[in-house]
PDB file of N, CA and C in Angstrom:
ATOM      1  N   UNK A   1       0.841  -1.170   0.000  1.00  0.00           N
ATOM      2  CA  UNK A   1       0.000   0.000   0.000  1.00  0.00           C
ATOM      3  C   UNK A   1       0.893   1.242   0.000  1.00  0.00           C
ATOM      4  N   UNK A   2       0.445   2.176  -0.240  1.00  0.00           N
ATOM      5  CA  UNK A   2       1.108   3.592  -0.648  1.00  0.00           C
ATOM      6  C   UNK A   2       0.773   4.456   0.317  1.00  0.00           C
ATOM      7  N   UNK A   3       1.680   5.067   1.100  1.00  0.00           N
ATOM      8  CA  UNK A   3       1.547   6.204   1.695  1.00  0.00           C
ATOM      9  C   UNK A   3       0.278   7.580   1.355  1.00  0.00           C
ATOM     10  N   UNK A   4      -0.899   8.007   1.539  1.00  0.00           N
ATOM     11  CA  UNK A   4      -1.211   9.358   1.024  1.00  0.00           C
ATOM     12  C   UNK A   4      -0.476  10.546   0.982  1.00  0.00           C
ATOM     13  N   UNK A   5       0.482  10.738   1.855  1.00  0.00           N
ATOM     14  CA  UNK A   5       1.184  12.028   1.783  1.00  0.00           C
ATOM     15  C   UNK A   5       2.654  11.823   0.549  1.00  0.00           C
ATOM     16  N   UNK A   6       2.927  11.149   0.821  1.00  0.00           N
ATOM     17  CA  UNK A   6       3.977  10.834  -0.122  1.00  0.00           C
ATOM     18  C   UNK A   6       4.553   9.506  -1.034  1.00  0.00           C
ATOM     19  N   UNK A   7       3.211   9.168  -1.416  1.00  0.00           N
ATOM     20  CA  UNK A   7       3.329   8.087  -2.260  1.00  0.00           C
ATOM     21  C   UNK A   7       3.857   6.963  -2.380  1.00  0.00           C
ATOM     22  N   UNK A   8       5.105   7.011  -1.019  1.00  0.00           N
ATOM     23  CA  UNK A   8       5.574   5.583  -1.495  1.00  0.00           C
ATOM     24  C   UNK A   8       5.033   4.574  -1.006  1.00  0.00           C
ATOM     25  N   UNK A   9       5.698   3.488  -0.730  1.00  0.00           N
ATOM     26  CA  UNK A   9       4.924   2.107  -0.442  1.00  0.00           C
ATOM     27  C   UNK A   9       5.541   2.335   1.219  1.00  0.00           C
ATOM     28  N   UNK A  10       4.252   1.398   1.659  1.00  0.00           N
ATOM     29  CA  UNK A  10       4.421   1.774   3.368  1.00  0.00           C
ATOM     30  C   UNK A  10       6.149   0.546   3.297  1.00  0.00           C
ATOM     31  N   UNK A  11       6.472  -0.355   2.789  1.00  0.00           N
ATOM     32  CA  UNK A  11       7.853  -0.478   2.936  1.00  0.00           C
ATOM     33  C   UNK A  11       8.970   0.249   2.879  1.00  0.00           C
ATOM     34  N   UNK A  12       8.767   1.259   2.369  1.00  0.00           N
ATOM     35  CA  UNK A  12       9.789   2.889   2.613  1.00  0.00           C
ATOM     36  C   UNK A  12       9.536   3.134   3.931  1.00  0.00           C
ATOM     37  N   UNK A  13       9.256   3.268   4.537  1.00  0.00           N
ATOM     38  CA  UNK A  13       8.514   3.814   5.836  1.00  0.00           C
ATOM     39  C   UNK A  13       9.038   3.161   7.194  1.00  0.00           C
ATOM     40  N   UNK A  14       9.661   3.884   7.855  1.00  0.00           N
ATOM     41  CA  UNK A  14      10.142   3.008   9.138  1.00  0.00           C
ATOM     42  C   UNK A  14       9.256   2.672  10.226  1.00  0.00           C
ATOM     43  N   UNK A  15       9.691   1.603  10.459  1.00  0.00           N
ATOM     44  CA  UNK A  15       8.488   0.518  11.491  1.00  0.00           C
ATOM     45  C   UNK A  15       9.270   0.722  12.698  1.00  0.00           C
ATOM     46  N   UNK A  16       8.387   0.292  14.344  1.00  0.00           N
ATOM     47  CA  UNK A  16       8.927   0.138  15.531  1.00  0.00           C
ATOM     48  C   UNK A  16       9.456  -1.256  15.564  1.00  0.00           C
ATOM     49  N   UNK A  17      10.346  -1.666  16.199  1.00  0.00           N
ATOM     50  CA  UNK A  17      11.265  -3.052  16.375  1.00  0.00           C
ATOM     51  C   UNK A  17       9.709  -3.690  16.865  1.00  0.00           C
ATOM     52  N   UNK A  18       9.000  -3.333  18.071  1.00  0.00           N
ATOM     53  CA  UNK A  18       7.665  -3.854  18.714  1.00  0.00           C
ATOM     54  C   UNK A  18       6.189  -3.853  17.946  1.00  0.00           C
ATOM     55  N   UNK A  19       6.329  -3.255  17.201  1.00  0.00           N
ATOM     56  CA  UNK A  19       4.908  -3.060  16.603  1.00  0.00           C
ATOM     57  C   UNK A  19       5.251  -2.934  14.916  1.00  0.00           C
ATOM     58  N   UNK A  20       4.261  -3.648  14.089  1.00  0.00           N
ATOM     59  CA  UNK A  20       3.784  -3.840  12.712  1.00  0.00           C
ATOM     60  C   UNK A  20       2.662  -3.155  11.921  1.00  0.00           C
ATOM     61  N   UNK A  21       2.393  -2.525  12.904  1.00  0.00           N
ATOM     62  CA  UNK A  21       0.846  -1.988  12.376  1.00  0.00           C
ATOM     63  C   UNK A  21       1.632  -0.749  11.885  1.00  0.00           C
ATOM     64  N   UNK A  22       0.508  -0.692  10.436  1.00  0.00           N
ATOM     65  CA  UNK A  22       0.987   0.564   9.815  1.00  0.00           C
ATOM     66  C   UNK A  22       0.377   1.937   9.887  1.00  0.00           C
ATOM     67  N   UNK A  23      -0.428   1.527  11.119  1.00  0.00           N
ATOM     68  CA  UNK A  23      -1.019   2.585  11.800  1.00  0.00           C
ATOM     69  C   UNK A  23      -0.304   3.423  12.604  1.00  0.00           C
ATOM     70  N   UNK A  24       1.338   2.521  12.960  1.00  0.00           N
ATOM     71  CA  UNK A  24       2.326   3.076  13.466  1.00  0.00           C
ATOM     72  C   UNK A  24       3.835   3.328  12.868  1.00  0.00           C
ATOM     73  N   UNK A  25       3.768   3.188  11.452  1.00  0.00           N
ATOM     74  CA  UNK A  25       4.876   3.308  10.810  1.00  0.00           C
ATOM     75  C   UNK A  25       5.210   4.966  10.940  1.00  0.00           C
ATOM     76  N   UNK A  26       6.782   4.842  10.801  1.00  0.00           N
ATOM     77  CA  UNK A  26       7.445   6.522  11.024  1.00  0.00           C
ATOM     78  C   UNK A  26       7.735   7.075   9.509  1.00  0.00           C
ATOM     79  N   UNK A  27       8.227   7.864   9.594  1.00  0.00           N
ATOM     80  CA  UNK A  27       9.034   8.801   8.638  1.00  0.00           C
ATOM     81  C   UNK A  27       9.847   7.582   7.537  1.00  0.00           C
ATOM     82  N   UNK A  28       9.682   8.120   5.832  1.00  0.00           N
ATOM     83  CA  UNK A  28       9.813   7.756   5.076  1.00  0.00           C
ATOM     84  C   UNK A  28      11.236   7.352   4.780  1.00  0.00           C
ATOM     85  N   UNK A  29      11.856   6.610   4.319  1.00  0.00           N
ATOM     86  CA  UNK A  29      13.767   6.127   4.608  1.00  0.00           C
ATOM     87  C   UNK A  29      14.016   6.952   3.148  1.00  0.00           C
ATOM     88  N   UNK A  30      13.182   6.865   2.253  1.00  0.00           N
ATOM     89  CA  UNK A  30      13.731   7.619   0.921  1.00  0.00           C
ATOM     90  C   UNK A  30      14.584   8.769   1.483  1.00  0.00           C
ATOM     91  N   UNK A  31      16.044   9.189   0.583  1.00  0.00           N
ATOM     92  CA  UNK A  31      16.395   9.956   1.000  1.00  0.00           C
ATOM     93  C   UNK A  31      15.985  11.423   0.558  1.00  0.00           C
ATOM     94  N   UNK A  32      15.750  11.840  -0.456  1.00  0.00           N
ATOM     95  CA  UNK A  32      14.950  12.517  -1.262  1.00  0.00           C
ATOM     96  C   UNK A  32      13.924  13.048  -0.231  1.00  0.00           C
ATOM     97  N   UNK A  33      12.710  12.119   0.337  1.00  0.00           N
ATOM     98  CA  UNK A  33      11.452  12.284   1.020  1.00  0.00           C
ATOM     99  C   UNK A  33      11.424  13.000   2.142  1.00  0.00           C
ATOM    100  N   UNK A  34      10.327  14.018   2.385  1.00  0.00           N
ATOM    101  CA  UNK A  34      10.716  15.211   4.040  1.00  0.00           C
ATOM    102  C   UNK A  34       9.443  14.452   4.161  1.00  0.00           C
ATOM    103  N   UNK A  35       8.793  13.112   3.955  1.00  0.00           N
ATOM    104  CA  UNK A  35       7.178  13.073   4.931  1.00  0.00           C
ATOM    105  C   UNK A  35       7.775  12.206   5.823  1.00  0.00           C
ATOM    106  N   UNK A  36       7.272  12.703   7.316  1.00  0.00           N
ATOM    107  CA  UNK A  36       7.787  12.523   8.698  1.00  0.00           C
ATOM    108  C   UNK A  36       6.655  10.804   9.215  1.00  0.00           C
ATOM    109  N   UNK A  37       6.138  10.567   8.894  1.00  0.00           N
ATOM    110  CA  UNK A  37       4.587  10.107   9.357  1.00  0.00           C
ATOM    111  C   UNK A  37       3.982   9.225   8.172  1.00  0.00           C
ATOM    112  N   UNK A  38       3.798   8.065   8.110  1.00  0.00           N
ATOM    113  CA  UNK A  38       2.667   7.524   7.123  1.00  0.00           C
ATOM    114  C   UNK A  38       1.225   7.168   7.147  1.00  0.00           C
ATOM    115  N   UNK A  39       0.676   7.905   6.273  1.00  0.00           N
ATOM    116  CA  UNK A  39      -0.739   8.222   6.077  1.00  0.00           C
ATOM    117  C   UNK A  39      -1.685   7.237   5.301  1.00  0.00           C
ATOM    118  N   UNK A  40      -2.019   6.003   6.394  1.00  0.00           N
ATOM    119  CA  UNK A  40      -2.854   5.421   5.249  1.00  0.00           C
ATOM    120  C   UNK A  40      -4.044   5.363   4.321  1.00  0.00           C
ATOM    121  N   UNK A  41      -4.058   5.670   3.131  1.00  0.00           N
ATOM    122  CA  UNK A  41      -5.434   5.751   2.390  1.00  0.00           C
ATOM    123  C   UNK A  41      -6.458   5.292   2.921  1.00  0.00           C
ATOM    124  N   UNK A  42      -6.157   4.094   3.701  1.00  0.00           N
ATOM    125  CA  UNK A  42      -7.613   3.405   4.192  1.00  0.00           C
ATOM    126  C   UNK A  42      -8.191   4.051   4.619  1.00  0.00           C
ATOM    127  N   UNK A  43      -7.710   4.924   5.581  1.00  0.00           N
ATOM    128  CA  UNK A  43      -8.353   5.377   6.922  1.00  0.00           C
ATOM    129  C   UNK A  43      -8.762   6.358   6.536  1.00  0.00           C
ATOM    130  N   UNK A  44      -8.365   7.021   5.231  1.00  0.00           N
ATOM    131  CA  UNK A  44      -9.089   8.766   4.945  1.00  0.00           C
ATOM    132  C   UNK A  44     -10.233   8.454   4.394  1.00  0.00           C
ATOM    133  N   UNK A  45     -10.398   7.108   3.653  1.00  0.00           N
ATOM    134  CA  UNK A  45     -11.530   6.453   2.951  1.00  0.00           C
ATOM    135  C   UNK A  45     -12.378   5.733   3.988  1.00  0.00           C
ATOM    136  N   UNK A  46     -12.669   5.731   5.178  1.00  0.00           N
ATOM    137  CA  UNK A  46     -13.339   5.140   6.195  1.00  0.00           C
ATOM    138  C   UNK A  46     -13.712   6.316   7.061  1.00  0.00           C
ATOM    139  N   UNK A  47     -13.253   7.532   7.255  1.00  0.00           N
ATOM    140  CA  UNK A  47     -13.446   8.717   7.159  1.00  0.00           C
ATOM    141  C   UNK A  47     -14.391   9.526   6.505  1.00  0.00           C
ATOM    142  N   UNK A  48     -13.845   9.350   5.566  1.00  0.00           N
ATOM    143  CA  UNK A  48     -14.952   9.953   4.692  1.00  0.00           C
ATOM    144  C   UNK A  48     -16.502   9.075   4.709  1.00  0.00           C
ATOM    145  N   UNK A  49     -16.159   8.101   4.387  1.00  0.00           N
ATOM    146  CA  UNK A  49     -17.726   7.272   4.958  1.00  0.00           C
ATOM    147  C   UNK A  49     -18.593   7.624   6.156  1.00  0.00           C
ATOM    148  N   UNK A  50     -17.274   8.073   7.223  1.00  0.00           N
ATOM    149  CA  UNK A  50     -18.524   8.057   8.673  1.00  0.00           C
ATOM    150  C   UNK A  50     -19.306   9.301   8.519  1.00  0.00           C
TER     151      UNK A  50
END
């Protein structure tokens, strides 16, 4: 799945050693990339539903 703020795949994205959920992934490893935080599409689309 792809980040919303910055497109890449939540595997760019740094994870906690303890936790998998990508509800908790950090700041993007691209070096190029300033998005701090990953934003999953799901949740803006489950959002918008409620």
């Amino acid at each position: 799945m792809n980040c919303n703020r910055c497109h890449h795949t939540d595997e760019a994205h740094s994870k906690s050693e303890n936790n998998n959920s990508l509800m908790r992934a950090g700041k993007c490893q691209i070096p190029t990339c300033t998005c701090q935080q990953y934003l999953d599409p799901i949740q803006e689309i489950d959002e918008d539903l409620l």
